[in-house]
N, C-alpha and C. Protein backbone atom coordinates (compact mmCIF):
# COMPACT_ATOMS: atom_id res chain seq x y z
N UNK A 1 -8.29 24.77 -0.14
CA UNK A 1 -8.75 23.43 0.15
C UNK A 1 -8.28 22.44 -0.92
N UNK A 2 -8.52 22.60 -2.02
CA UNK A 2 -7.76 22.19 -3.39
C UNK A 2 -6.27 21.52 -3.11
N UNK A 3 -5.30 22.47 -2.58
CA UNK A 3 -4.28 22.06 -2.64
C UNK A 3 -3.66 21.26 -1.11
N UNK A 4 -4.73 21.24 0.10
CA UNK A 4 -4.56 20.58 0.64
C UNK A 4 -4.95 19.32 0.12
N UNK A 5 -6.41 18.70 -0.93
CA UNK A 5 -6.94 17.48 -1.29
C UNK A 5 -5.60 16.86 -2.05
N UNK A 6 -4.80 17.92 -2.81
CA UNK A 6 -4.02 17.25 -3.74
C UNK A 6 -2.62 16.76 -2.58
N UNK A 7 -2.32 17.12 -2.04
CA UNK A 7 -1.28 17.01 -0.84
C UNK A 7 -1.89 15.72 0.01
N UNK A 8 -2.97 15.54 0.21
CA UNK A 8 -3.14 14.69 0.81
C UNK A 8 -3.76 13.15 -0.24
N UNK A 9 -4.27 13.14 -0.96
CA UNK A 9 -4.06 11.89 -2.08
C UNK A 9 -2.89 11.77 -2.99
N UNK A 10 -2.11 12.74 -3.23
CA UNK A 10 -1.08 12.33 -4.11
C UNK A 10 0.40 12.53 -3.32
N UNK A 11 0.23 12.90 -2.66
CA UNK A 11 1.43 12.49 -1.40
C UNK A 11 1.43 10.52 -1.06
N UNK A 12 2.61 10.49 -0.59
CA UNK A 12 2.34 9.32 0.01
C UNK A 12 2.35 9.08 1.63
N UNK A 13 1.38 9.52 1.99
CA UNK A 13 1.30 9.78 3.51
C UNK A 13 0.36 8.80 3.83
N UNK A 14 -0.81 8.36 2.90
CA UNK A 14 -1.34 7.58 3.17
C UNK A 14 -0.66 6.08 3.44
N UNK A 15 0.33 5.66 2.67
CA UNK A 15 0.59 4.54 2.73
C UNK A 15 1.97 4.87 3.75
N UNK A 16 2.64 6.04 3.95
CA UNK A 16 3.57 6.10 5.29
C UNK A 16 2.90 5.54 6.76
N UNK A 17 1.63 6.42 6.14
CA UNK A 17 0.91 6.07 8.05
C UNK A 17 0.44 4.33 8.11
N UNK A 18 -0.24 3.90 6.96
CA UNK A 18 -0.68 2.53 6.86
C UNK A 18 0.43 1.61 6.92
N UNK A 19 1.76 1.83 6.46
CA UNK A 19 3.00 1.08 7.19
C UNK A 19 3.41 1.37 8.28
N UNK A 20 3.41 2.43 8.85
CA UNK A 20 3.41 2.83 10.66
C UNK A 20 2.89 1.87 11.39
N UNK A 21 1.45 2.27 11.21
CA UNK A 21 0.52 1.52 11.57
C UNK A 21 1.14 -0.34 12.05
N UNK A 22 0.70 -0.81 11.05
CA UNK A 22 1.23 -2.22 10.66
C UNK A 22 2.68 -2.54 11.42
N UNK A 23 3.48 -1.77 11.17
CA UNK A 23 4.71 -1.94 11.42
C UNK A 23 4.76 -2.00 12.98
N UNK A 24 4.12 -0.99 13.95
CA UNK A 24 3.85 -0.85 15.24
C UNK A 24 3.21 -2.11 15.52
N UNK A 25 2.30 -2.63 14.86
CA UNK A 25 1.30 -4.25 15.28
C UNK A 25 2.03 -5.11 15.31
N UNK A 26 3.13 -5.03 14.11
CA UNK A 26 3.62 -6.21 14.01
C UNK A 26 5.05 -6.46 15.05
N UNK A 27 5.69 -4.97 15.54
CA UNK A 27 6.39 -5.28 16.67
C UNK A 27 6.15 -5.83 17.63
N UNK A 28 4.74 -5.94 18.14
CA UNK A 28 4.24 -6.46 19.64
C UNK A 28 3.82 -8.09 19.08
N UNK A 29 4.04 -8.52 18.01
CA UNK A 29 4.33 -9.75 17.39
C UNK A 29 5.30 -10.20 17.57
N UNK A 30 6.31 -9.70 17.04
CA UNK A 30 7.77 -10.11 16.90
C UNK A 30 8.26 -10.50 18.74
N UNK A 31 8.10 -8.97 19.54
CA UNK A 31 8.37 -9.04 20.47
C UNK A 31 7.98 -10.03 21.87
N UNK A 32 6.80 -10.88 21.62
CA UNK A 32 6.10 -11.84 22.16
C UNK A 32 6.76 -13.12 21.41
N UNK A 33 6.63 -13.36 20.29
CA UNK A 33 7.64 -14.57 19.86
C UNK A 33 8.83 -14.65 20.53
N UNK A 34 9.38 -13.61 20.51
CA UNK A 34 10.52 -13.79 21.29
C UNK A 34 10.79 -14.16 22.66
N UNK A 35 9.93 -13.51 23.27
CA UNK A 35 9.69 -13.71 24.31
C UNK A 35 9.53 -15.47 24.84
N UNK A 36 8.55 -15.72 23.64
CA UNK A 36 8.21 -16.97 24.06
C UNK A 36 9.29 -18.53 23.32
N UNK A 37 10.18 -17.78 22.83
CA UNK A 37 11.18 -18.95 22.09
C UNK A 37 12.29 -18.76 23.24
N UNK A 38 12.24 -17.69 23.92
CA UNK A 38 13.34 -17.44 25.14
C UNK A 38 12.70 -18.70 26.46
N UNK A 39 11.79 -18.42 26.56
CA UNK A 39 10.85 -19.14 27.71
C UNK A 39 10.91 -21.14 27.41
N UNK A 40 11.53 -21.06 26.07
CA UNK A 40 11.52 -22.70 25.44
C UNK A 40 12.61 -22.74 25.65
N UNK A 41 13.51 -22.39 26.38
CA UNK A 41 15.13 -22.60 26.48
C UNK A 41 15.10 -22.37 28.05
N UNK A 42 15.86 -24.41 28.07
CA UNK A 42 15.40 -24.28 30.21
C UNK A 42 16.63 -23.31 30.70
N UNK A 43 15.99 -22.72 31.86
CA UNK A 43 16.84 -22.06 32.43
C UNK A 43 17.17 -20.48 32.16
N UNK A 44 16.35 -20.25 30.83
CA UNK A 44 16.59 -18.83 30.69
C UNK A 44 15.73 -17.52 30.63
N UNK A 45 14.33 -18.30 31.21
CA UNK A 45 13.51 -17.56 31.46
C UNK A 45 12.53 -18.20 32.31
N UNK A 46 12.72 -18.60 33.30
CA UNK A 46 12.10 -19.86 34.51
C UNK A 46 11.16 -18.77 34.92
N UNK A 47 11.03 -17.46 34.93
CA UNK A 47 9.49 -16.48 35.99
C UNK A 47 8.53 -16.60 34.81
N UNK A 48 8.42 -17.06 33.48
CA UNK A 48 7.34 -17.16 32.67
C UNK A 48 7.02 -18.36 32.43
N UNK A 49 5.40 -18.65 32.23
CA UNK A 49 5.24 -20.00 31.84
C UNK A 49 5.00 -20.06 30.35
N UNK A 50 5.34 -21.14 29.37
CA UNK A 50 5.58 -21.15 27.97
C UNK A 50 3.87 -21.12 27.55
N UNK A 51 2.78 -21.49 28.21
CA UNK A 51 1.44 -21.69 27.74
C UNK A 51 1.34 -20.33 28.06
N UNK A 52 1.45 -19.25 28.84
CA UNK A 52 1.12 -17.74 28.89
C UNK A 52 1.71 -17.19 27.66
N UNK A 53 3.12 -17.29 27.53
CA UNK A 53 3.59 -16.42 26.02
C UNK A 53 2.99 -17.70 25.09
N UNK A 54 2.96 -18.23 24.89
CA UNK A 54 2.33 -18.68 23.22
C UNK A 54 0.95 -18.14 23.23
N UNK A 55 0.28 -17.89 24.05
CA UNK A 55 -0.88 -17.24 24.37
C UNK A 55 -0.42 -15.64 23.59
N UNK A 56 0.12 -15.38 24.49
CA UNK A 56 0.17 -13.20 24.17
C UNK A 56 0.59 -13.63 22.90
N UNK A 57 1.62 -14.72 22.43
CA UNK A 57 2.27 -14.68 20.73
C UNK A 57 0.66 -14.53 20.00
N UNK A 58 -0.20 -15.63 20.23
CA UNK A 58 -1.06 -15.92 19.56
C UNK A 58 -2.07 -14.85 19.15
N UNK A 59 -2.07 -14.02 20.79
CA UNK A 59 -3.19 -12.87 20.54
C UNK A 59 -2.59 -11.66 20.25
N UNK A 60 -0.93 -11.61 20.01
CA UNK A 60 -0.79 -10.49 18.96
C UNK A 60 -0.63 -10.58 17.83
N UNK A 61 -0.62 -12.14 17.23
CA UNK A 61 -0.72 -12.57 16.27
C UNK A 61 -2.12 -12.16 15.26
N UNK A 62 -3.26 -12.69 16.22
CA UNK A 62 -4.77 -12.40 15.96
C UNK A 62 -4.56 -10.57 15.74
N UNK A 63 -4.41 -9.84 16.86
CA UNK A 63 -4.63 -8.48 16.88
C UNK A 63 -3.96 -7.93 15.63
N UNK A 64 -2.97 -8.50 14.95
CA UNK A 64 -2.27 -7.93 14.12
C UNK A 64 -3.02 -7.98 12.44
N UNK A 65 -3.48 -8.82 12.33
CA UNK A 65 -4.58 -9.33 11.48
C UNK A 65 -5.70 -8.91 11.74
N UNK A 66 -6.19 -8.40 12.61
CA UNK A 66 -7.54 -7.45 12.59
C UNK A 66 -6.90 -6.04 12.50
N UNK A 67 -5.84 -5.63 13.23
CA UNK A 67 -5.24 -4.15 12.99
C UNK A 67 -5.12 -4.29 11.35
N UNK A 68 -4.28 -4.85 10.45
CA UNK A 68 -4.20 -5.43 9.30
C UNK A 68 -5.68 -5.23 8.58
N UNK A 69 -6.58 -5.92 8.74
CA UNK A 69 -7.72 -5.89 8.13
C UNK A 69 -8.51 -4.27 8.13
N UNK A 70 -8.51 -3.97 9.59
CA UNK A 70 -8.78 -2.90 9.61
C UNK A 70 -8.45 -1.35 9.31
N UNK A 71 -7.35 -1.62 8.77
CA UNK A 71 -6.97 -0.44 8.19
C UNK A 71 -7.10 -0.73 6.37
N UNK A 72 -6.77 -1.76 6.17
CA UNK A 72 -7.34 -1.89 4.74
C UNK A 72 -8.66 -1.39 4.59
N UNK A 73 -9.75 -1.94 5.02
CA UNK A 73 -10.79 -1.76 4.23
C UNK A 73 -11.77 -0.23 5.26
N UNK A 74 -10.93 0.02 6.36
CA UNK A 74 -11.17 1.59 6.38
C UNK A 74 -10.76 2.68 5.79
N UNK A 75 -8.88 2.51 5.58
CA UNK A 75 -7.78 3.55 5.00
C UNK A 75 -7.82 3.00 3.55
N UNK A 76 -7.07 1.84 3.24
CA UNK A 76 -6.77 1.46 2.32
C UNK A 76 -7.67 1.75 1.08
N UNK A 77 -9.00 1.12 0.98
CA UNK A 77 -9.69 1.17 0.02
C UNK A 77 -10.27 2.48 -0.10
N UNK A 78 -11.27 2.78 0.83
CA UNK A 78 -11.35 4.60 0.49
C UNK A 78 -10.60 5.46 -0.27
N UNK A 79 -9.61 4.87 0.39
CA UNK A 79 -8.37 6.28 -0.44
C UNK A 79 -8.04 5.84 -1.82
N UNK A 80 -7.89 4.54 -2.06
CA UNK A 80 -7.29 3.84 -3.40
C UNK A 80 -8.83 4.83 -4.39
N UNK A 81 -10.15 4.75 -3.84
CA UNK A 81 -11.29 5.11 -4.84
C UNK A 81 -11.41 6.43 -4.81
N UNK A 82 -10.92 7.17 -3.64
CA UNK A 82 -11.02 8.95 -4.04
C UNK A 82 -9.55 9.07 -4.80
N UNK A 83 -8.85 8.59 -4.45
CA UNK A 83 -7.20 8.91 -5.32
C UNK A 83 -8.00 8.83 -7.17
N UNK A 84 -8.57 7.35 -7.42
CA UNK A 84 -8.82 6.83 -8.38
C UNK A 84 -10.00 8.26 -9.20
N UNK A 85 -10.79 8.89 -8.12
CA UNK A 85 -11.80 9.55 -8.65
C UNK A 85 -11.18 11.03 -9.26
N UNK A 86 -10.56 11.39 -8.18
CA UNK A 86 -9.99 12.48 -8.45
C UNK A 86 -8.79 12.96 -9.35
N UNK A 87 -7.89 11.66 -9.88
CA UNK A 87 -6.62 11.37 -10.06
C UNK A 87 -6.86 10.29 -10.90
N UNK A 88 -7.96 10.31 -12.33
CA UNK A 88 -7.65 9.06 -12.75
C UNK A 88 -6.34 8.48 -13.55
N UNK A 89 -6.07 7.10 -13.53
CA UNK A 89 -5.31 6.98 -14.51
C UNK A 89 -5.39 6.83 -16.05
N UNK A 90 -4.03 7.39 -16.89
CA UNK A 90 -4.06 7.47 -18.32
C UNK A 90 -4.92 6.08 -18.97
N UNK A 91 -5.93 5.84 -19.81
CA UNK A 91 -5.90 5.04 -20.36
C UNK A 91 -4.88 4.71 -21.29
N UNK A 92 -4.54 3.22 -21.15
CA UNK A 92 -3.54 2.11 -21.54
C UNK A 92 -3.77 2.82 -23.06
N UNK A 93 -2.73 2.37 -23.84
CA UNK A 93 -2.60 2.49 -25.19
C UNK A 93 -1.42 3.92 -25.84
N UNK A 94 -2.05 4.46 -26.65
CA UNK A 94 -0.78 5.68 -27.54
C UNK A 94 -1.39 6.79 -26.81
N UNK A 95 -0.40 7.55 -26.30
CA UNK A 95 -0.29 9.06 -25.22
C UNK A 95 -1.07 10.29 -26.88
N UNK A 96 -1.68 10.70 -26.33
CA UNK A 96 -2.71 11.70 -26.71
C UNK A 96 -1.77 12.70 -27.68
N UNK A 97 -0.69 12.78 -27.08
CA UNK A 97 0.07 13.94 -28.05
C UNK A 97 0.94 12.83 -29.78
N UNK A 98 1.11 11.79 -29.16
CA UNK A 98 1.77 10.89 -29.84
C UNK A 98 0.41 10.49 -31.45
N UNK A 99 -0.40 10.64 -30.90
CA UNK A 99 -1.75 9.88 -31.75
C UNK A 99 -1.80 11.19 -32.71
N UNK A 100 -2.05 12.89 -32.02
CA UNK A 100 -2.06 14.00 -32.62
C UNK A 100 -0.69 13.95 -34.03
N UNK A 101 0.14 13.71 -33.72
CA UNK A 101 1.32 13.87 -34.14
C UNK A 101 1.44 12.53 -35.21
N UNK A 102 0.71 11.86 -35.17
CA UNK A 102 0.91 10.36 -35.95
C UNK A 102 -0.62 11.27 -37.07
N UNK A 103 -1.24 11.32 -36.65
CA UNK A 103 -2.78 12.14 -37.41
C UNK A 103 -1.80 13.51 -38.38
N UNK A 104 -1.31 14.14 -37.74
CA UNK A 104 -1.01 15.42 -38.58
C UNK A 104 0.07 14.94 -40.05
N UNK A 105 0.58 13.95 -39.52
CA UNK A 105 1.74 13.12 -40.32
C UNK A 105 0.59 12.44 -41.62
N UNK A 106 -0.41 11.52 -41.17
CA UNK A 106 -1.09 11.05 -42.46
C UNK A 106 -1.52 12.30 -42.95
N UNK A 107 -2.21 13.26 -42.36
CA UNK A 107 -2.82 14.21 -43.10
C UNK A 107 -1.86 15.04 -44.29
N UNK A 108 -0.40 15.40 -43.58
CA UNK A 108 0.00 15.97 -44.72
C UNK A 108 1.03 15.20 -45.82
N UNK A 109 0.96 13.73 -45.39
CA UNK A 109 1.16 12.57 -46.57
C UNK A 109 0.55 12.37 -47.81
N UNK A 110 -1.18 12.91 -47.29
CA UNK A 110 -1.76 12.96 -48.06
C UNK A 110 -2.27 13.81 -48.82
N UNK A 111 -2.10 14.79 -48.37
CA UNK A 111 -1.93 16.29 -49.41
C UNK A 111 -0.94 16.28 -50.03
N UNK A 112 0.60 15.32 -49.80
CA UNK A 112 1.74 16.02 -50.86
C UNK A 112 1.99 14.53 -51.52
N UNK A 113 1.26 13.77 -51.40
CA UNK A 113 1.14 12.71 -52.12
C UNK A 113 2.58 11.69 -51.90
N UNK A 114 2.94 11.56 -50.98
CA UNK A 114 4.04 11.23 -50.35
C UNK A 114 3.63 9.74 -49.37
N UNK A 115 4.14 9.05 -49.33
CA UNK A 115 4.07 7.38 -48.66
C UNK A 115 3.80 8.02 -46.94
N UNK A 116 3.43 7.09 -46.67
CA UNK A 116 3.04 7.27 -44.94
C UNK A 116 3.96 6.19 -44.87
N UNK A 117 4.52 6.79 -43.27
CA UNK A 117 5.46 5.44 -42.41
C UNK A 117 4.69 4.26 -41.92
């Protein structure tokens, strides 16, 4: 179970699927704009009316921004605080072996009576 938890927070699958996601919303965006900048040019799309597609633009516009919202603060944040719990990050400052190694250096400066860097 262990090495599935680690496979699944330190992989990046979370943020593959959360750009899927998004990326799929935002095609039925794109694809309705289009639709409806085709429909603003006389003659080249006369079986649609321009107030119906600025409509579907608008409400995949909306849907995309709640799909958007909704995966943030269902996927997004959850995972950012178990990643964070399980996986914290280094505190900022001198790496643990670097500080050891700077410590062993004064110590035997000062037994051989020798200048510190």
């Amino acid at each position: 179970m262990t090495g599935f938890k680690n496979f699944l927070l330190r992989g990046n699958l979370v943020e593959i699927a959360v750009g899927l996601i998004l990326a799929l919303s935002f095609a039925t965006v794109v694809s309705t704009f289009t639709a409806w900048l085709f429909s603003l040019i006389p003659g080249l799309d006369e079986a649609f009316d321009g107030s119906t597609l600025s409509g579907a633009f608008l409400n995949a516009l909306v849907s995309f921004i709640i799909v958007a919202a909704v995966v943030y603060f269902v996927v997004v944040v959850p995972y950012t605080k178990l990643k964070e719990r399980y996986f914290p990050t280094e505190e900022p400052g001198e790496p643990a072996d670097v500080a050891l190694l700077t410590e062993i250096r004064d110590l035997l400066a000062q037994r051989t009576g020798g200048p510190t860097v």
